[in-house]
N, C-alpha and C. Protein backbone atom coordinates (compact mmCIF):
# COMPACT_ATOMS: atom_id res chain seq x y z
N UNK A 1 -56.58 61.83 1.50
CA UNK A 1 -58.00 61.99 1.31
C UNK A 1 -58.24 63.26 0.50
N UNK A 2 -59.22 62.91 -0.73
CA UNK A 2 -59.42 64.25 -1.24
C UNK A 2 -61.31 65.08 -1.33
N UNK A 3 -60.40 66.01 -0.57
CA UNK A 3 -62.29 66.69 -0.32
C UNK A 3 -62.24 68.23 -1.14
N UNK A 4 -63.24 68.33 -1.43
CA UNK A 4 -63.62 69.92 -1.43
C UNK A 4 -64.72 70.42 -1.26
N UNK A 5 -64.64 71.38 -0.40
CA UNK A 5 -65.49 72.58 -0.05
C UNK A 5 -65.64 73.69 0.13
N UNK A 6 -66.89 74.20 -0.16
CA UNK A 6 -67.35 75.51 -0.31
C UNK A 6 -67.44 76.04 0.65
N UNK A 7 -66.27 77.49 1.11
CA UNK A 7 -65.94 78.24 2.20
C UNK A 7 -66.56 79.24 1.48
N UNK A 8 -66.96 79.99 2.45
CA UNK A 8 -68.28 81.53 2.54
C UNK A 8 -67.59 82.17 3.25
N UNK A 9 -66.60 83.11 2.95
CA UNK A 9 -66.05 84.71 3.65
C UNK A 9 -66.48 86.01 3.32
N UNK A 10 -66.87 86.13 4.55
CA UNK A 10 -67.44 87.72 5.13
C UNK A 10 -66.71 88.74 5.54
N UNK A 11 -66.97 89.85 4.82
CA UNK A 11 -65.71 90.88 6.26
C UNK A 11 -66.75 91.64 6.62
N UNK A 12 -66.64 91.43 8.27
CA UNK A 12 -67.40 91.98 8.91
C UNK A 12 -66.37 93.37 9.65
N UNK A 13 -66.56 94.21 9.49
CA UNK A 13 -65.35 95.35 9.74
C UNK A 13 -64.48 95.30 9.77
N UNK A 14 -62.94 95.24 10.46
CA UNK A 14 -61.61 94.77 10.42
C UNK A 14 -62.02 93.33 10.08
N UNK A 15 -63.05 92.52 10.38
CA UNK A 15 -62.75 90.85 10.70
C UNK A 15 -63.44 90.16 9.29
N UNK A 16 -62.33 89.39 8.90
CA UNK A 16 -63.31 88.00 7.84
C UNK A 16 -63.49 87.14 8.80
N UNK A 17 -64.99 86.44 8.55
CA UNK A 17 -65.46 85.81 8.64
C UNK A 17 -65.28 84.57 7.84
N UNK A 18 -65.07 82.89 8.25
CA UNK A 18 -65.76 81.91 7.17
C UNK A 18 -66.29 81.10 7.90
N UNK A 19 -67.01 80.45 7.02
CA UNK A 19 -67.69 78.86 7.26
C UNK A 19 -67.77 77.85 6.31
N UNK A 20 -68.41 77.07 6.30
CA UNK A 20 -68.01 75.79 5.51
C UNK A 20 -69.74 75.38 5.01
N UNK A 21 -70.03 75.30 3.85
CA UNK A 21 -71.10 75.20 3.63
C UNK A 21 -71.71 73.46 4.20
N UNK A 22 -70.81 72.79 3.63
CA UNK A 22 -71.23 71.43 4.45
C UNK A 22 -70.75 71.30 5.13
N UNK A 23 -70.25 71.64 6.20
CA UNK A 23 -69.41 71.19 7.67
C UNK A 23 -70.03 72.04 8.65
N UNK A 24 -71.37 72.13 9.18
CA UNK A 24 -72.19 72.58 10.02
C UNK A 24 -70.93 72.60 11.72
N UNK A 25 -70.89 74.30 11.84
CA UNK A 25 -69.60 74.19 13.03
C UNK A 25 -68.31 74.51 12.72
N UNK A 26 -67.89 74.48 11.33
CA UNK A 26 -66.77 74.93 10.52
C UNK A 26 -66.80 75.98 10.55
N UNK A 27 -66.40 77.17 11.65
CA UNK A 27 -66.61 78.94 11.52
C UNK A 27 -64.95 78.96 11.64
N UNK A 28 -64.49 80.30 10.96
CA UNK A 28 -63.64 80.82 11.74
C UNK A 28 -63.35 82.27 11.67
N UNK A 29 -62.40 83.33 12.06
CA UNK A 29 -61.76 84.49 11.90
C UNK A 29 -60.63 84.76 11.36
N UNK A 30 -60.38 85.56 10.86
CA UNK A 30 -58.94 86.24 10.45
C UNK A 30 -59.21 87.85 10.61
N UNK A 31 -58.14 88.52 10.67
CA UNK A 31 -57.55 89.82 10.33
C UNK A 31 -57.57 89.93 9.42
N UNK A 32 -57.50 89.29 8.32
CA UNK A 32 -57.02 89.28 7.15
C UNK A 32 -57.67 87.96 6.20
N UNK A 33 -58.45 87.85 4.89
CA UNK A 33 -58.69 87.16 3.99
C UNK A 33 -57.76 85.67 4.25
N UNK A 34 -56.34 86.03 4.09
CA UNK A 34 -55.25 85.22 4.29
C UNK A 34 -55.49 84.00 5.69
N UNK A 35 -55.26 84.99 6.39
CA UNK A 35 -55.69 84.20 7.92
C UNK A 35 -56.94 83.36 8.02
N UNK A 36 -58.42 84.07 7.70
CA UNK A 36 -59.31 83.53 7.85
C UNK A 36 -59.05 81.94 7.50
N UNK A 37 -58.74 82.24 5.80
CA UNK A 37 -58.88 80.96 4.87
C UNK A 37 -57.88 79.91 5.82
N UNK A 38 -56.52 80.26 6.58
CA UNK A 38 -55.81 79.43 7.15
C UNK A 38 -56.52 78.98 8.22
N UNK A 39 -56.95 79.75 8.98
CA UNK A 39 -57.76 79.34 10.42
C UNK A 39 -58.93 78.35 10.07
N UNK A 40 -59.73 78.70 8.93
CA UNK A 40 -60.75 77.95 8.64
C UNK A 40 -60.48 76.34 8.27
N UNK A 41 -59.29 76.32 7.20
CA UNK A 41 -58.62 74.87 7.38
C UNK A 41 -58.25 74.25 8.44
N UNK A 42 -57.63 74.84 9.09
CA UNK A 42 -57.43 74.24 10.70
C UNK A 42 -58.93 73.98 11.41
N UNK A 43 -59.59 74.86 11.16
CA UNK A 43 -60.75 74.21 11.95
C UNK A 43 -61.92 72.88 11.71
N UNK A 44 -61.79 73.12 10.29
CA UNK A 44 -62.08 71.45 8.93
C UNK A 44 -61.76 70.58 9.46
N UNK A 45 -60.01 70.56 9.76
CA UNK A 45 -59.18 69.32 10.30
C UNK A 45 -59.58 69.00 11.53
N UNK A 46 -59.95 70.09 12.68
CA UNK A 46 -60.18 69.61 13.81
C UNK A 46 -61.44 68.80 14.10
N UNK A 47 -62.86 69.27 13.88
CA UNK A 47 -63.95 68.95 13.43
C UNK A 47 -64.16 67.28 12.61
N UNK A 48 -63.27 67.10 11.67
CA UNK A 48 -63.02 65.86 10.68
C UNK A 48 -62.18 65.26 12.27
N UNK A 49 -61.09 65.67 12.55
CA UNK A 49 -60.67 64.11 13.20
C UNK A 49 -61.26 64.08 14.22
N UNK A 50 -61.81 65.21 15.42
CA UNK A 50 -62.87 64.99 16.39
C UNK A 50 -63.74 63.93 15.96
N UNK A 51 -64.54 64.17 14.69
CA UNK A 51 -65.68 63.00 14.92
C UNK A 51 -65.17 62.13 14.40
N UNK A 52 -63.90 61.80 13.48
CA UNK A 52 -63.29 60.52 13.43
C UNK A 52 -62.96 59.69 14.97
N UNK A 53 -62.88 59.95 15.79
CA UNK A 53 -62.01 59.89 17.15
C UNK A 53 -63.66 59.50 17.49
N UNK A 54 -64.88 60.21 17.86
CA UNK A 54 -66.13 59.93 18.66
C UNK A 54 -66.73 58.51 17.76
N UNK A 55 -66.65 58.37 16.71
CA UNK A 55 -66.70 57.16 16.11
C UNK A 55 -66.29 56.02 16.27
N UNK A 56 -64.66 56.30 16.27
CA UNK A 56 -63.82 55.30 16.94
C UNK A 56 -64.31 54.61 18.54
N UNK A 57 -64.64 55.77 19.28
CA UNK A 57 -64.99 55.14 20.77
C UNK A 57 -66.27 54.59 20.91
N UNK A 58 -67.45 55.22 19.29
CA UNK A 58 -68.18 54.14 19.14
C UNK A 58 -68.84 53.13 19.53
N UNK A 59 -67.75 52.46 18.53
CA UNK A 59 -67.47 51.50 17.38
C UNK A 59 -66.27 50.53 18.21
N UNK A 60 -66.15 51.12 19.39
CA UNK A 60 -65.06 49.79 19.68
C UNK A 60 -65.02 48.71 19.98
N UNK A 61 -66.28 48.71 20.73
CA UNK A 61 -66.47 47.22 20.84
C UNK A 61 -66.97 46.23 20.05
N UNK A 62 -67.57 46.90 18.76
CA UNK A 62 -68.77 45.96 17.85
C UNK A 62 -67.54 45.76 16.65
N UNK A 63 -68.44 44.59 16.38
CA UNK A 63 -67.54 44.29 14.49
C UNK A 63 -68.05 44.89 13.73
N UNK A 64 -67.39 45.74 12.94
CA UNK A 64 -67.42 46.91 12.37
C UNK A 64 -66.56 46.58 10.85
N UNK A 65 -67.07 47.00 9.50
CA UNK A 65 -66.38 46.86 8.39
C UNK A 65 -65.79 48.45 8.39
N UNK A 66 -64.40 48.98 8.60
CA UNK A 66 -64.13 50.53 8.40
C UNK A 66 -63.20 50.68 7.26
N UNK A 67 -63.34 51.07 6.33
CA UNK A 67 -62.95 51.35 4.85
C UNK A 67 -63.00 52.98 4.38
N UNK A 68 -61.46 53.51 3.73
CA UNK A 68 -61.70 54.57 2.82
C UNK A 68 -62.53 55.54 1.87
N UNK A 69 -63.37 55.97 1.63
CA UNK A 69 -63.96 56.54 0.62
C UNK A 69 -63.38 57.89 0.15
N UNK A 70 -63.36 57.89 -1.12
CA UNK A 70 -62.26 59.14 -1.50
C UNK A 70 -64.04 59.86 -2.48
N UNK A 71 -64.15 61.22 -2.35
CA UNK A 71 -65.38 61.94 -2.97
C UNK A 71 -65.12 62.77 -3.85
């Protein structure tokens, strides 16, 4: 799947800050620029398959067309 988005990092004293401009809930921290940007991907992924997963339990019982979209 190919996505991209616009991450917003802050350093708020020792700490960066990010978030995700379209992924409302996408926050994270680092020590370090480095970290943030890693932590913040990890938190994308979690967020993306969480509501892939609340969808799924849905959607389980109904007939449902579920198909790819690449953006």
């Amino acid at each position: 799947m190919t996505n991209t988005f616009i991450a917003i990092f802050e350093q708020d004293g020792p700490w960066w800050i990010g978030s995700v401009e379209e992924l409302p809930g996408a926050n994270s921290q680092g020590a370090t620029l480095d970290e943030a940007r890693e932590n913040l991907k990890e938190a994308i992924h979690m967020i993306l398959e969480e509501n892939r997963e609340q969808s799924r339990q849905e959607i389980a019982d109904r007939p449902v067309l579920r198909e790819s979209m690449t953006i």
